[in-house]
Protein backbone atom coordinates (compact mmCIF):
# COMPACT_ATOMS: atom_id res chain seq x y z
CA UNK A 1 -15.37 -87.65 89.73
CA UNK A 2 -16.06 -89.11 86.25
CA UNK A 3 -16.77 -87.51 83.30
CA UNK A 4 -20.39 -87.74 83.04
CA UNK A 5 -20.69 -86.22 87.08
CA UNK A 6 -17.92 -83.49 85.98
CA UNK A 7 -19.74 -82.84 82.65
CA UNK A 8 -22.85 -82.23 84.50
CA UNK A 9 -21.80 -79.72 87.17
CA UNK A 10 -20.12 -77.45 84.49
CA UNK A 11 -23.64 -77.54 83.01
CA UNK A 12 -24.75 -76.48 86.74
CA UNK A 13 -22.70 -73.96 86.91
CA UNK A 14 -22.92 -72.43 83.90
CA UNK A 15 -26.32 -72.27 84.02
CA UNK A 16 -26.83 -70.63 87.75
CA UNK A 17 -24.01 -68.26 86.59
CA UNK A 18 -26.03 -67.35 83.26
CA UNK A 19 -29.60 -66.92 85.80
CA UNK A 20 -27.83 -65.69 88.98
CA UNK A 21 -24.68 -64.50 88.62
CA UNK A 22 -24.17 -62.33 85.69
CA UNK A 23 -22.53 -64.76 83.97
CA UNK A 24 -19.73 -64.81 86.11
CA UNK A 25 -18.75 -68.66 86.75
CA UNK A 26 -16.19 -68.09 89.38
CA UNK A 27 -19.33 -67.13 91.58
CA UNK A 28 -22.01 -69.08 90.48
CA UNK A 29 -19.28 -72.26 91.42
CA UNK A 30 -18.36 -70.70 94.77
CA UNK A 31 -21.61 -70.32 95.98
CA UNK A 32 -22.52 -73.22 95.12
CA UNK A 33 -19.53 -75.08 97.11
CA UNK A 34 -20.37 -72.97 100.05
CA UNK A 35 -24.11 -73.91 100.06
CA UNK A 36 -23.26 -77.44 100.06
CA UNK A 37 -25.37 -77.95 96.60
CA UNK A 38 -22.40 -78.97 94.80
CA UNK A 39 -22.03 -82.24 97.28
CA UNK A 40 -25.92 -82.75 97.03
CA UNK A 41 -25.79 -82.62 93.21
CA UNK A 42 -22.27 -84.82 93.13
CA UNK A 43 -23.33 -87.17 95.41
CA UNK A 44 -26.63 -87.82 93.74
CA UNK A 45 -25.99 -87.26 90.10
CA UNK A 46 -28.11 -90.56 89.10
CA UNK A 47 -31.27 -88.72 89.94
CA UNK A 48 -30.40 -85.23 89.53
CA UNK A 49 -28.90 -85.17 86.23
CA UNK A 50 -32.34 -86.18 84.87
CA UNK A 51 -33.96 -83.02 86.52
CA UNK A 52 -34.63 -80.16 83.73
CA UNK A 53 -32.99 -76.61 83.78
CA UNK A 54 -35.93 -74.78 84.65
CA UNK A 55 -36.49 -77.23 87.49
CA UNK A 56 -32.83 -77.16 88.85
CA UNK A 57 -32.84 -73.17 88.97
CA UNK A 58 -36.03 -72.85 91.00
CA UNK A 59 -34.43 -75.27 93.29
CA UNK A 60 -31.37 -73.57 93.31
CA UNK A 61 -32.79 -70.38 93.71
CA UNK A 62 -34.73 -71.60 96.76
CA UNK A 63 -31.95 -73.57 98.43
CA UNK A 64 -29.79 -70.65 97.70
CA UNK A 65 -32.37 -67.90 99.42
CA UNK A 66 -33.17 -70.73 102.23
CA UNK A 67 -29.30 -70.96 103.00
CA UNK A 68 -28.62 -66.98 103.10
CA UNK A 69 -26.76 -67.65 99.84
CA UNK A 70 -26.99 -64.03 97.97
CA UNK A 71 -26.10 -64.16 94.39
CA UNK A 72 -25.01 -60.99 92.55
């Protein structure tokens, strides 16, 4: 992973542990491993990194409640 990609999904987490998680990090990043979001936002950082924060945590939020993903 290179910086830019790794630099980005701290931001990700951070930010879905800060809405969804109580600020806890450890969770926000384990969910989002086990939901497979973490590939989907790897694996396509080109487009997604351009997305806005408001944007990325209503899609989180909905991938997350689509998936049975429960976040604290």
């Amino acid at each position: 992973m290179d910086l830019n990609v790794m630099e980005y999904m701290v931001w990700v987490v951070e930010i879905t542990a800060e809405e969804l998680f109580k600020r806890d990090k450890t969770a926000a990043y384990d969910a989002l491993k086990r939901s497979g979001l973490w590939d989907i936002y790897v694996n396509h950082y080109d487009t997604t990194h351009t997305l806005g924060k408001e944007y990325l945590l209503n899609e989180i939020c909905e991938y997350f409640t689509k998936h049975g993903v429960s976040a604290a």
